[in-house]
Protein backbone atom coordinates (compact mmCIF):
# COMPACT_ATOMS: atom_id res chain seq x y z
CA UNK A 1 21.54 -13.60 -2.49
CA UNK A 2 19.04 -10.92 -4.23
CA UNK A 3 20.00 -7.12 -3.91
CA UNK A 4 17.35 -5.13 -2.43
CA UNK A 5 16.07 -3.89 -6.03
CA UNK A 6 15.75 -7.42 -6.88
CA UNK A 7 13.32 -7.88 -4.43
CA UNK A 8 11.85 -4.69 -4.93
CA UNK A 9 10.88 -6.02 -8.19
CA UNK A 10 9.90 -9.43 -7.30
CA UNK A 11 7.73 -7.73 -4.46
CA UNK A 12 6.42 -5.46 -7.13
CA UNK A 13 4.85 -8.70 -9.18
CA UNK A 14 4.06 -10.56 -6.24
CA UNK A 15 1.63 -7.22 -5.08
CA UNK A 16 -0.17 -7.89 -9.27
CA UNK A 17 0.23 -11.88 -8.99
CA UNK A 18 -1.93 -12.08 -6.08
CA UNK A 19 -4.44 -9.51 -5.82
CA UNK A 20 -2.72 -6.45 -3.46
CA UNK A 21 -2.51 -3.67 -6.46
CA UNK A 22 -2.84 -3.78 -10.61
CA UNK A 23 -1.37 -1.17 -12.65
CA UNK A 24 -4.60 1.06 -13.41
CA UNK A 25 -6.25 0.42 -16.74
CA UNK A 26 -4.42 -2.27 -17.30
CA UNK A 27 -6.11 -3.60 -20.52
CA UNK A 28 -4.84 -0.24 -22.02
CA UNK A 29 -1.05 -0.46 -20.50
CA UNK A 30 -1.69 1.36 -17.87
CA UNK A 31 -1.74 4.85 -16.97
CA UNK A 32 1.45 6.29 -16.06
CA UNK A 33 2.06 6.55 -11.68
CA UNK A 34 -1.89 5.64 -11.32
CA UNK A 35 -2.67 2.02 -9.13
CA UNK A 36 -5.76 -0.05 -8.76
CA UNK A 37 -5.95 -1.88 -5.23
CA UNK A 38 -6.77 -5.26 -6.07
CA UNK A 39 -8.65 -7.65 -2.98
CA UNK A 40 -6.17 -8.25 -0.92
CA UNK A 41 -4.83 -4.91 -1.20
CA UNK A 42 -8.19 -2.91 -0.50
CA UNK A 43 -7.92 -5.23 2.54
CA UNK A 44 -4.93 -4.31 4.03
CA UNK A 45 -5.23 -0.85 3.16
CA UNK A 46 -8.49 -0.60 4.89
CA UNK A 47 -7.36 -1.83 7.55
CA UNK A 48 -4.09 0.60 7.82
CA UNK A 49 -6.56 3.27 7.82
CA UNK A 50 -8.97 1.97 10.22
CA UNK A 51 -5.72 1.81 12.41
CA UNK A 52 -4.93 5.27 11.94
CA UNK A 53 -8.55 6.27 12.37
CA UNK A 54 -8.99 4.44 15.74
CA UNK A 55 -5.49 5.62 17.39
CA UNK A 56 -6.38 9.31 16.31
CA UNK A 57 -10.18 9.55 17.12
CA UNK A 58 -10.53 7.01 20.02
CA UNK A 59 -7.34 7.30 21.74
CA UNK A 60 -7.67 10.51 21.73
CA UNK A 61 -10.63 12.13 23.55
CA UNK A 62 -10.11 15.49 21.97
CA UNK A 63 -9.85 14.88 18.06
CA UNK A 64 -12.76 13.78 15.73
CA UNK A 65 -12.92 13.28 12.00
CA UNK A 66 -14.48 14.82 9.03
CA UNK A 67 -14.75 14.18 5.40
CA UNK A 68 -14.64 17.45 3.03
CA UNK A 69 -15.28 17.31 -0.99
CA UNK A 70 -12.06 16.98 -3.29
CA UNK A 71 -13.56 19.99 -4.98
CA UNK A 72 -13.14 23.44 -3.43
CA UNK A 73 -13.90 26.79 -3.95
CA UNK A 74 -10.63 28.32 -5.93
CA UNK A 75 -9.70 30.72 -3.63
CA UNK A 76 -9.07 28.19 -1.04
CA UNK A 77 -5.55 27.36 -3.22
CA UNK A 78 -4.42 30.83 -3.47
CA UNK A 79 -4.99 31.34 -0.19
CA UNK A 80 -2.99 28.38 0.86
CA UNK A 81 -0.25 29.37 -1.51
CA UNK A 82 -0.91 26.51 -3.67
CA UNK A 83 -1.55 28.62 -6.88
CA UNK A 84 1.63 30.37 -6.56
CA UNK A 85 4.37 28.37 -4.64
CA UNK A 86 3.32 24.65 -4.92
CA UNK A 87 6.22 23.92 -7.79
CA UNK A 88 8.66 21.67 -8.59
CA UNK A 89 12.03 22.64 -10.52
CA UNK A 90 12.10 20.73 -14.07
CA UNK A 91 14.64 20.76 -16.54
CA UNK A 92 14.86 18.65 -19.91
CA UNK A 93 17.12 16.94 -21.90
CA UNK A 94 17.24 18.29 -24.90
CA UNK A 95 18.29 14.89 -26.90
CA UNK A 96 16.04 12.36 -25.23
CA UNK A 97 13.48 15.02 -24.81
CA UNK A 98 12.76 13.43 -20.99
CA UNK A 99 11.42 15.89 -18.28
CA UNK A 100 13.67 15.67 -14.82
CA UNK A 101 12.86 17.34 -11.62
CA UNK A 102 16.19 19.35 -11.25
CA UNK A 103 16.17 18.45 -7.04
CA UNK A 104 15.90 14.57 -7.69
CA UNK A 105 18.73 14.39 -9.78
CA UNK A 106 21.11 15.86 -7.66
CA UNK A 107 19.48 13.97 -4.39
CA UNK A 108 20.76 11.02 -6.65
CA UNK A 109 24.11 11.90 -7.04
CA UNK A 110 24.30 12.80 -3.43
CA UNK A 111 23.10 9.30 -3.23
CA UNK A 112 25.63 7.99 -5.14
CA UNK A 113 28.65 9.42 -2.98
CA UNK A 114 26.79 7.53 -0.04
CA UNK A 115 26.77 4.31 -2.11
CA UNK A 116 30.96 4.55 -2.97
CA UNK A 117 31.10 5.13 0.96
CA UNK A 118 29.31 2.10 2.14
CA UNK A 119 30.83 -0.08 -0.84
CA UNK A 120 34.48 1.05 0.32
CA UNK A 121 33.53 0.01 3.81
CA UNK A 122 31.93 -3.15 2.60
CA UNK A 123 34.59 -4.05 0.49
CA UNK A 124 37.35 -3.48 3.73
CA UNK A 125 34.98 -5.53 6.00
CA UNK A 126 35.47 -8.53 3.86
CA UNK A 127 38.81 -7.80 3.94
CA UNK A 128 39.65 -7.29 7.05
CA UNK A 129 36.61 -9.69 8.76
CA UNK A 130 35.84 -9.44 12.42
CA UNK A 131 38.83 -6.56 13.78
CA UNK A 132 37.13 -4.43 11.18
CA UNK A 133 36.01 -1.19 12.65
CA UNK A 134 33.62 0.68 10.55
CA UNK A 135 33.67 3.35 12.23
CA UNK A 136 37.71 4.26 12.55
CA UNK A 137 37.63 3.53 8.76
CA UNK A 138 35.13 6.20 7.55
CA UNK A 139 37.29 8.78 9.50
CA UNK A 140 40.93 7.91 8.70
CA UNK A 141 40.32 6.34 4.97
CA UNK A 142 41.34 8.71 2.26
CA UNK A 143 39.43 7.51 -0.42
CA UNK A 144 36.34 7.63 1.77
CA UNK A 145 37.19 10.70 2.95
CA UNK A 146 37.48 12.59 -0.42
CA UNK A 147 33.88 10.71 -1.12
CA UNK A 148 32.51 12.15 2.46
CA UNK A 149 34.27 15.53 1.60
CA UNK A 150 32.53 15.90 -2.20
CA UNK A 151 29.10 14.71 -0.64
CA UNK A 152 28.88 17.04 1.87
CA UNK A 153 29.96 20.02 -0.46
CA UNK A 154 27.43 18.81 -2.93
CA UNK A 155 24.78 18.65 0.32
CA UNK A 156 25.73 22.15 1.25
CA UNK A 157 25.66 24.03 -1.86
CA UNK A 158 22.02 22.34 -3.14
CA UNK A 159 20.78 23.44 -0.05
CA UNK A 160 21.30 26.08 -0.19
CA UNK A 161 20.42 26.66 -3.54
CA UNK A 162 16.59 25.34 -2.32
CA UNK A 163 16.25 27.59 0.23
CA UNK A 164 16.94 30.54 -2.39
CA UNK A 165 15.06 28.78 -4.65
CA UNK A 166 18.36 29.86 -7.18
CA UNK A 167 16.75 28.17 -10.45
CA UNK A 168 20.20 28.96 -12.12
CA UNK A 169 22.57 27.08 -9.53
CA UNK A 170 20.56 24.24 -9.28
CA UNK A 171 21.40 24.12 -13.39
CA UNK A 172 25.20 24.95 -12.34
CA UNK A 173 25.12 21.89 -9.96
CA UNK A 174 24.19 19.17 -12.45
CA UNK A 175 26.28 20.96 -15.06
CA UNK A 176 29.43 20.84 -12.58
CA UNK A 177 28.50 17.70 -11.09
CA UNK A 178 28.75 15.56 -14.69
CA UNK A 179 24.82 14.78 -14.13
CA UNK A 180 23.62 12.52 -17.57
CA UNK A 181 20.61 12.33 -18.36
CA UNK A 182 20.02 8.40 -18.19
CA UNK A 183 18.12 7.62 -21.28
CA UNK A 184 20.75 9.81 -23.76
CA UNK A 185 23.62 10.02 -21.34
CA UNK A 186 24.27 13.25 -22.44
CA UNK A 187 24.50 16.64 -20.47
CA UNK A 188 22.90 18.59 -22.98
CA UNK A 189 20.26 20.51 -20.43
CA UNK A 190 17.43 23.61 -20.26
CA UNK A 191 17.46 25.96 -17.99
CA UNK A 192 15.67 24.63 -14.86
CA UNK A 193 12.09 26.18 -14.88
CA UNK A 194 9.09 26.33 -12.15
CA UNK A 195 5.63 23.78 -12.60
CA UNK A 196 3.15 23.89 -10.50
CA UNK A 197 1.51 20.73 -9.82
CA UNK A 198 -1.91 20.98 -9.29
CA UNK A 199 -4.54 19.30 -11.57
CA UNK A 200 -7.37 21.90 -12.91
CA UNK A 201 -10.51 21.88 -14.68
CA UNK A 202 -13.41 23.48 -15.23
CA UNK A 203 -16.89 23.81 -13.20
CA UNK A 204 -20.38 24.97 -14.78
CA UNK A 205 -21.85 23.92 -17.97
CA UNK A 206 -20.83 26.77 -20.48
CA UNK A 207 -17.20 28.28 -21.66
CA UNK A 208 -18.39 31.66 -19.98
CA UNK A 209 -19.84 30.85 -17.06
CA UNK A 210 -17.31 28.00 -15.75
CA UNK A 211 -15.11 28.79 -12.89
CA UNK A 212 -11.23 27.21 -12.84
CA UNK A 213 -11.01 25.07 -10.00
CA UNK A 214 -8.06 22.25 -8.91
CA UNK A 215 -8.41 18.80 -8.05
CA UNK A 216 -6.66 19.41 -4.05
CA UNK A 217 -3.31 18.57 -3.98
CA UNK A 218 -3.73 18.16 -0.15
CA UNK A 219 -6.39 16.96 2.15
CA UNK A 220 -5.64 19.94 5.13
CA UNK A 221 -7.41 22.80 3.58
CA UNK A 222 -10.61 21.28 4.13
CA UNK A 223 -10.02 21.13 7.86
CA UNK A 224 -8.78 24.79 8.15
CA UNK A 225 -12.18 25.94 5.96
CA UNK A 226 -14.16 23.91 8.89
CA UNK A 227 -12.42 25.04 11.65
CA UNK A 228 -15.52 27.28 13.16
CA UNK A 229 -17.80 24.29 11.68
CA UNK A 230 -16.47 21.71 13.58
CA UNK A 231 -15.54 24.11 16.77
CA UNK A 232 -18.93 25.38 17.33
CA UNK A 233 -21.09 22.13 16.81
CA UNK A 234 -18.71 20.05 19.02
CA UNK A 235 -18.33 22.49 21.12
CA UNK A 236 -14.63 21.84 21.22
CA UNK A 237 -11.93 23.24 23.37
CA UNK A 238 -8.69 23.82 22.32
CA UNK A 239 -6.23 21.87 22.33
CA UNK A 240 -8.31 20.01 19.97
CA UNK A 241 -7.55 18.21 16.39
CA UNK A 242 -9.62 17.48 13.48
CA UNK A 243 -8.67 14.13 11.33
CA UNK A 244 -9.58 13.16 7.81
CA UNK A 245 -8.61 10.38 4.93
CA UNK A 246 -9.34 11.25 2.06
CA UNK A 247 -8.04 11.35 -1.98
CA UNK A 248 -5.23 14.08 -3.27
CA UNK A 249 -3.98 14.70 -6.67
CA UNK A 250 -0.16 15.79 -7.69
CA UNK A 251 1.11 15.97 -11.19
CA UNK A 252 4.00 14.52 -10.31
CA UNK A 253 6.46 14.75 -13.13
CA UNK A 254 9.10 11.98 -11.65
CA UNK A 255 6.61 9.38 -10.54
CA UNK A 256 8.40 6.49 -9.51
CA UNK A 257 9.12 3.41 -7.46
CA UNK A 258 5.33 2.12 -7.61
CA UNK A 259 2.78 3.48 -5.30
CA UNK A 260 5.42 5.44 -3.38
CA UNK A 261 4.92 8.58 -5.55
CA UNK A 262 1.57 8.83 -7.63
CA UNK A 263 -0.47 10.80 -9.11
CA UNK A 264 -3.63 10.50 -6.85
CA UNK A 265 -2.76 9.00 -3.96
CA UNK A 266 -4.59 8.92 -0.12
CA UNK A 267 -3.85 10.78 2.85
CA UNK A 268 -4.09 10.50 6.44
CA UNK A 269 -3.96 13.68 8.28
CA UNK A 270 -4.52 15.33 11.93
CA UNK A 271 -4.40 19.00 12.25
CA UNK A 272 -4.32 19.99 16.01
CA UNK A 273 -5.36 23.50 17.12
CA UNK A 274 -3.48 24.94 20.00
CA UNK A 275 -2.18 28.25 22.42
CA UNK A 276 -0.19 29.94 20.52
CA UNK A 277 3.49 29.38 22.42
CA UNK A 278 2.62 26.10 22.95
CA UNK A 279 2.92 25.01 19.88
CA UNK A 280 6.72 23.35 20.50
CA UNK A 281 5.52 20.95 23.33
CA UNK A 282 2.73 20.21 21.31
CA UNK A 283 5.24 19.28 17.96
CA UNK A 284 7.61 16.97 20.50
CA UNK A 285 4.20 14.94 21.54
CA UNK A 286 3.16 14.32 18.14
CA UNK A 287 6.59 13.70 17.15
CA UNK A 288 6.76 10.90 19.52
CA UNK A 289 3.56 9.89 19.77
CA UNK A 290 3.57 9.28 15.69
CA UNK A 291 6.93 6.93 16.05
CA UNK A 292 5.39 5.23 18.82
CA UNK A 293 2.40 4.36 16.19
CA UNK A 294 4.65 3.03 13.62
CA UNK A 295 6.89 1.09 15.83
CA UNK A 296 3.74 -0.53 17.38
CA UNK A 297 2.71 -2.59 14.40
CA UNK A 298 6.45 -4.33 15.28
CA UNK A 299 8.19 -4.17 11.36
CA UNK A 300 11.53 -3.32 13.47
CA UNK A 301 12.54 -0.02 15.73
CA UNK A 302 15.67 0.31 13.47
CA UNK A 303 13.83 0.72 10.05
CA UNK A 304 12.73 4.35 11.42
CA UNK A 305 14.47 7.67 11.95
CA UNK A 306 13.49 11.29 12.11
CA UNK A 307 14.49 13.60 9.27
CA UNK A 308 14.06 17.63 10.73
CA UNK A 309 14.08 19.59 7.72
CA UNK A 310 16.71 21.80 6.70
CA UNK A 311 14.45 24.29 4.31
CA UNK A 312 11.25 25.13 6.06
CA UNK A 313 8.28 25.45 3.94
CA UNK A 314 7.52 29.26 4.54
CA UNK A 315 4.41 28.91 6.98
CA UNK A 316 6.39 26.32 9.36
CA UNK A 317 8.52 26.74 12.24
CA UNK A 318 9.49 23.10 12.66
CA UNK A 319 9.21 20.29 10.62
CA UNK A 320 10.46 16.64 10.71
CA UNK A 321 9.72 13.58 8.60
CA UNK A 322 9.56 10.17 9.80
CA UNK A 323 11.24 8.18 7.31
CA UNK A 324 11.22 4.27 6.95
CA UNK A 325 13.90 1.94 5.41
CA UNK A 326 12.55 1.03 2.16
CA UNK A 327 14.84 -0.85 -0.29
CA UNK A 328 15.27 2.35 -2.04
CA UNK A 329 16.78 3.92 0.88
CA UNK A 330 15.10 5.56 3.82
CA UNK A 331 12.13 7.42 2.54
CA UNK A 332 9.28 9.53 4.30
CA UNK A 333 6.40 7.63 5.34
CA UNK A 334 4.84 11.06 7.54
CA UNK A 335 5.77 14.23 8.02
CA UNK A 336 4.80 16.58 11.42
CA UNK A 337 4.84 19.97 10.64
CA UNK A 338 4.34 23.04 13.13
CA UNK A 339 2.04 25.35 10.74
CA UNK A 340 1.96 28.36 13.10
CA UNK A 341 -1.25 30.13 12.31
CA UNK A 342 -0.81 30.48 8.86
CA UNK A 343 -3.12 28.95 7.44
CA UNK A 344 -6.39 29.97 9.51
CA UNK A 345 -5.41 33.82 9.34
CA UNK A 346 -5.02 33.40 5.36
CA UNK A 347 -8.19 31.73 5.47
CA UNK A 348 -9.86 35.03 7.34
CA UNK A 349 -7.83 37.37 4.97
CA UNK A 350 -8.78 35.94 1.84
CA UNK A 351 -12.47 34.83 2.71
CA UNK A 352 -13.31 38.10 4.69
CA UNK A 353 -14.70 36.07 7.53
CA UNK A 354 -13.32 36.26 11.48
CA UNK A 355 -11.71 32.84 12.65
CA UNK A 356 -10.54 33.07 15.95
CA UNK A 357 -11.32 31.04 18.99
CA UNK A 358 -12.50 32.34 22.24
CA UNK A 359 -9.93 30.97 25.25
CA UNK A 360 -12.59 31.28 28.45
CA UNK A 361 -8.89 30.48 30.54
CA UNK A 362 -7.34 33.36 29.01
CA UNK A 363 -10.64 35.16 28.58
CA UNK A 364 -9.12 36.38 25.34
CA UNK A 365 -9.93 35.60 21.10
CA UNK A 366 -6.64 34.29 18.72
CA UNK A 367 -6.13 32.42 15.71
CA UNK A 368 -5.02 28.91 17.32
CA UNK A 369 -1.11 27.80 15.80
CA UNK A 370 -1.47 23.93 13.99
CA UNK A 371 0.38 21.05 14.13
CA UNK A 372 -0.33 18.81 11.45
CA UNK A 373 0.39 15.18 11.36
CA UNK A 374 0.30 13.87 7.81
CA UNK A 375 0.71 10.25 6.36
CA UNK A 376 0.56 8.70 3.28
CA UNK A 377 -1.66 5.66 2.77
CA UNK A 378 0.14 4.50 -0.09
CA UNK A 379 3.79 4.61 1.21
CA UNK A 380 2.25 3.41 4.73
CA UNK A 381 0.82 0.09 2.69
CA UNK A 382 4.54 0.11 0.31
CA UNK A 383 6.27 0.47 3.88
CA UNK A 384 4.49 -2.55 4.87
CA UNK A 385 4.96 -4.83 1.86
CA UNK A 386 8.43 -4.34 1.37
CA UNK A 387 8.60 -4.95 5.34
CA UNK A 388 6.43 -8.28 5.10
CA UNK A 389 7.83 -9.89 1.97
CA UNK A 390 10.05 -13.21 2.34
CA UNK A 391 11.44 -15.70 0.34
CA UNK A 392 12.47 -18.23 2.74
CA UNK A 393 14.26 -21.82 2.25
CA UNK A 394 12.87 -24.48 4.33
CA UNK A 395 14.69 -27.10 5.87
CA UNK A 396 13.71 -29.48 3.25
CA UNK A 397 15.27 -27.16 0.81
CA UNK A 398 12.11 -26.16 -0.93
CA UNK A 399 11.43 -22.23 -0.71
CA UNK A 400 8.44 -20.30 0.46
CA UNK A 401 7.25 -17.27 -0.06
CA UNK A 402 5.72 -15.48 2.40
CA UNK A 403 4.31 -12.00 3.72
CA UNK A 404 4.71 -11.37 7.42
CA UNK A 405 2.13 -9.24 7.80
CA UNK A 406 1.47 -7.70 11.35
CA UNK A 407 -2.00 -10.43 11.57
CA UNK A 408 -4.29 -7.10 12.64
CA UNK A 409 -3.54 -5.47 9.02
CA UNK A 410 -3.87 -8.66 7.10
CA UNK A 411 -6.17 -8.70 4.55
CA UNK A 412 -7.79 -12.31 5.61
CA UNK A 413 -7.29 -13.68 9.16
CA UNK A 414 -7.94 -17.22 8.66
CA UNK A 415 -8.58 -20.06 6.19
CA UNK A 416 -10.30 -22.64 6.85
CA UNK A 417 -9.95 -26.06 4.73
CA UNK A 418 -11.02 -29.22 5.01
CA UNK A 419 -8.52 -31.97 4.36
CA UNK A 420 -10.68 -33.47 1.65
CA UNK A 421 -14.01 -32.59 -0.30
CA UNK A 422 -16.03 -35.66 1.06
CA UNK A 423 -16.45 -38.21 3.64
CA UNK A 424 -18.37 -34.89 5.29
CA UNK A 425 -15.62 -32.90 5.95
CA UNK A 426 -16.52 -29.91 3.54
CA UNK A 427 -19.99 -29.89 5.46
CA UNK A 428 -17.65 -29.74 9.15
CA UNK A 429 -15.77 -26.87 7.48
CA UNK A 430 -18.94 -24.80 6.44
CA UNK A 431 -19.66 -24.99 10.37
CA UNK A 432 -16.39 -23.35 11.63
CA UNK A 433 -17.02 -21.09 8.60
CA UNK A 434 -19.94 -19.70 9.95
CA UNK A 435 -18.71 -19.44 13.86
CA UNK A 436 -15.89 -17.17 12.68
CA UNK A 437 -16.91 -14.80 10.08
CA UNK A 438 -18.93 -12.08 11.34
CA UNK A 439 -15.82 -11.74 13.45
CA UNK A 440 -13.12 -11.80 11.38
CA UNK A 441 -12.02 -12.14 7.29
CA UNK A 442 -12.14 -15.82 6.50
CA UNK A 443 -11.37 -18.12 3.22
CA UNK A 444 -12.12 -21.16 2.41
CA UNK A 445 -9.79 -23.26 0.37
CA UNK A 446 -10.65 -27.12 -0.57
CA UNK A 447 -8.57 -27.41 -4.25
CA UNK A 448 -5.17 -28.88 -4.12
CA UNK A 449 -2.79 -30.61 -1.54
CA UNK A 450 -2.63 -29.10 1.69
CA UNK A 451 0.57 -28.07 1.01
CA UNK A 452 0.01 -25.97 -1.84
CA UNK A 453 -3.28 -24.39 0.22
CA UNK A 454 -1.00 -23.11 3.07
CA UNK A 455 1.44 -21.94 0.21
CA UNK A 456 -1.11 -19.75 -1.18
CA UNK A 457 -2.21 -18.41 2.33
CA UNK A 458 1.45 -17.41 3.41
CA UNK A 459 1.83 -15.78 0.03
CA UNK A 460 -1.23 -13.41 0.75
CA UNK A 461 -0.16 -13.06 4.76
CA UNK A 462 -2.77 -15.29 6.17
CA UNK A 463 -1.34 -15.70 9.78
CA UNK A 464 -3.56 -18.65 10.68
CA UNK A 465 -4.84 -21.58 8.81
CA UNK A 466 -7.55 -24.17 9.78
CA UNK A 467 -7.77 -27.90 8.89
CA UNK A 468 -10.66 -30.38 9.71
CA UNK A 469 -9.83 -33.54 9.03
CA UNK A 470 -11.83 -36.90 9.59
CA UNK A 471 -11.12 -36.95 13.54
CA UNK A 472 -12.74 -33.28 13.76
CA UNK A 473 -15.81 -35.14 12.77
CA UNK A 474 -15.48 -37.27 16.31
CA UNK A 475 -13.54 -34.92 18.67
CA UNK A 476 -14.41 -31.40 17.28
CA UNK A 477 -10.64 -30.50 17.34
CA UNK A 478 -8.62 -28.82 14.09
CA UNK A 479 -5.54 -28.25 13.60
CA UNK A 480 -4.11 -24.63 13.60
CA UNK A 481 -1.24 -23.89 11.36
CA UNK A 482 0.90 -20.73 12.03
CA UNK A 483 2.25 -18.44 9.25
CA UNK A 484 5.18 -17.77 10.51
CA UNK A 485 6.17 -20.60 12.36
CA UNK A 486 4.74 -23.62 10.48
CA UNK A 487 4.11 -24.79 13.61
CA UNK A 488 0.67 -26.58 14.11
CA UNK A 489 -1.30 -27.27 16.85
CA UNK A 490 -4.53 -28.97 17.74
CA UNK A 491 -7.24 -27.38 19.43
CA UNK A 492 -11.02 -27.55 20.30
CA UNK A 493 -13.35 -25.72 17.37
CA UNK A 494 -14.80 -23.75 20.62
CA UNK A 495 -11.24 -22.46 21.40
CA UNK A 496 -10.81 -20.52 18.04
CA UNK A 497 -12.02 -17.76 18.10
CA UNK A 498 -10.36 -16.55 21.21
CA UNK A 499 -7.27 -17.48 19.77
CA UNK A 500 -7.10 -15.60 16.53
CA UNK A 501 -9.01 -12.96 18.57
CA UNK A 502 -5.82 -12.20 20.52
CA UNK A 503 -3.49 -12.22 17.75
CA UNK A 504 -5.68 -10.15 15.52
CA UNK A 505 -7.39 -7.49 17.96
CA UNK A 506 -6.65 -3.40 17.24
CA UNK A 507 -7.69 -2.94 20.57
CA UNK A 508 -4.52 -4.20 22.19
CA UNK A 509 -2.15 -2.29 19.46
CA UNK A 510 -4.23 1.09 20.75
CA UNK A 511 -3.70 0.49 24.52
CA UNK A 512 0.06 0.37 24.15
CA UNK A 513 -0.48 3.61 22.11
CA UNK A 514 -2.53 5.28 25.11
């Protein structure tokens, strides 16, 4: 049986292997925490976002999209806070002469207490077999209890120590916590130390006339700086959202387990303008509403949970993740964040200009209060893979491997293939070609046994293939092969695409949403 980072890793080739994402530059080794989507993975990612897109902007009468430059005037990020807060805490080792961020390290040793917990229990479980109760065990064992009792001092004090932002005891912690540096394995540390993490460079085409401006580390700001835009020509009325995909940029000094932390990654986010006071009824909706959207695409109600933050960033007044069971742990996938109205009255301050809305109700102006929804692409597309990938053994005892893709992201829908490449079957195949792809992704496989051909398909999460063999010729009936299943059926050619039109449609996914 493979542990979870095994298959991390083999999922992690399989994504190269066959087309879903290619380390960038790749001819040049790559470029550290930077990903290329390859066919298959432009595919599926294209069509998480259409997803997104459709359940924000069509479900939802009252919330339209835009699409604002990366680049932005410089004053946008200091009035954001960007320029001045937007840091992580880094400390080095001074004999491998790596670069840590101070806050993962210790999340990992709080990790590891949680690992010597669940390996206790596992270890009584086998032990004790069926009578075992997990539960009893965690509260009356004393070697798990010292491990619950150390974690939850450790969790304590580093909070703490975050929400002073206490550069010093964070360096105390790993000091008094035995924390190695895993290349040298020695404890000889700096002094933990602020970096900011934006990207900058230059605009204008001399050294005295250019202007210092940031590649956004966020894709929000360009919806606050459009708020009046997009109010007045829509004519919106609040409560209202604005929506937007688009490209951000982090110099992420711990870039890590593949495309879940990068350097430029994608972003999917909603900011919805409401009454001020309303703002916590507003927060619970989205809250739910944004499970309900993950839990649609049916990868498994127990691979989510919330995560309410302990240390609110310093314009919020709630915030909670939504965090997905990766096989790293459970990981945020989307955070909703109540953003008061801090970011459209720093906006007026620091621009000069007036943006406030006029409430005809309350025949009053204010500066609406924000919730923000905000998911990454790239961890909604790892989320997904890890999810999807299989290695199954059949009942002949050959293995398969497969990716259970929910059939409306998959990158191709159907393939169709003809059982041979003559006797006029390539010519019948060509035909059903052409009646089903201007509705949905199609390939077209004639090389090898069929065997291998519906190998190749589950392996790229193809959840239906086609076969026209010599009686299609006579009865214009195919056979249908399942992904999942195996299963195969025989149909009419008419019949098809009504039936991978039901498996595959959005539409249904976004009426269980409304």
């Amino acid at each position: 049986m493979a542990t979870q980072e095994e298959t991390f890793k083999k999922m992690v080739a399989h994504c190269k292997e066959y087309g879903f994402v290619f380390p960038s530059s790749d001819i040049y080794d790559g470029l550290g925490a930077v990903y290329d989507y390859g066919q298959n993975g432009v595919e599926l990612k294209n069509n998480i976002k259409r997803y997104w897109w459709e359940a924000m902007t069509r479900v939802h009468e009252n919330i339209v999209g835009i699409d604002a430059a990366i680049f932005m005037h410089p004053t946008t990020w200091k009035a954001s806070g960007h320029v001045d807060a937007f840091n992580d805490p880094l400390i080095d080792n001074r004999d491998s002469k790596k670069r840590y961020r101070a806050d993962v390290l210790i999340e990992d040793q709080i990790a590891k207490y949680d690992e010597k917990i669940e390996k206790e229990i596992a270890k009584a479980a086998k032990r004790f077999g069926d009578s075992f109760d997990a539960e009893l065990f965690r509260q009356t064992n004393p070697r798990v209890q010292e491990h619950v009792q150390k974690r939850e001092a450790l969790h304590t004090r580093y909070s703490e120590a975050m929400n002073a932002n206490d550069l010093n005891e964070l360096k105390q912690i790993i000091l008094d916590e035995g924390i190695v540096c895993p290349i040298s394995g020695t404890k000889n540390w700096t002094d933990v130390r602020q970096f900011n993490l934006m990207f900058s460079t230059e605009m204008g085409s001399t050294s005295d006339g250019s202007m210092k401006i940031y590649l956004r580390p966020e894709t929000a700001q360009g919806i606050f700086v459009n708020f009046l835009n997009v109010q007045k020509t829509g004519r919106m009325k609040i409560p209202f959202g604005i929506a937007q995909i688009g490209k951000a940029f982090r110099n992420e000094i711990v870039a890590r387990q593949f495309v879940f932390r990068m350097r430029e990654f994608e972003q999917m986010e909603m900011q919805f303008f409401v009454r001020p006071g309303e703002e916590m009824e507003w927060f619970k909706y989205w809250k739910e509403h944004r499970l309900s959207w993950h839990k649609a695409l049916g990868l498994g109600d127990e691979k989510y949970r919330y995560h309410d933050h302990e240390k609110l960033a310093h314009y919020a007044n709630a915030a909670t993740d939504i965090e997905f069971q990766m096989p790293f742990g459970f990981k945020e996938v989307e955070g909703i964040h109540s953003r008061t109205n801090f970011d459209l009255s720093q906006h007026a301050k620091y621009s000069g200009k007036k943006i406030e809305y006029f409430d005809p109700e309350l025949n009053k102006s204010y500066t609406p209060y924000v919730i923000e929804t905000s998911i990454g692409v790239d961890r909604m597309f790892l989320s997904i893979m890890c999810s999807a990938y299989k290695e199954e053994t059949l009942e002949n005892g050959e293995t398969r491997v497969v990716l259970s893709l929910p059939p409306v992201l998959a990158p191709t829908k159907v393939c169709v293939m003809p059982l041979v490449k003559k006797d006029g079957l390539p010519e019948k195949a060509e035909e059903v070609m052409q009646l089903l792809k201007y509705d949905f992704r199609c390939a077209y496989d004639e090389k090898d046994s069929i065997g291998k051909r519906y190998r190749r398909q589950d392996a790229v999460g193809t959840p239906f293939c086609v076969t026209i063999d010599h009686d299609t010729l006579t009865d214009n009936c195919v056979t249908v092969r399942y992904r999942d299943t195996m299963a195969q059926e025989r149909i009419a050619i008419s019949e098809l695409p009504a039936l991978i039109g039901k498996a595959v449609d959005m539409k249904e996914l976004l009426r269980k949403l409304a």
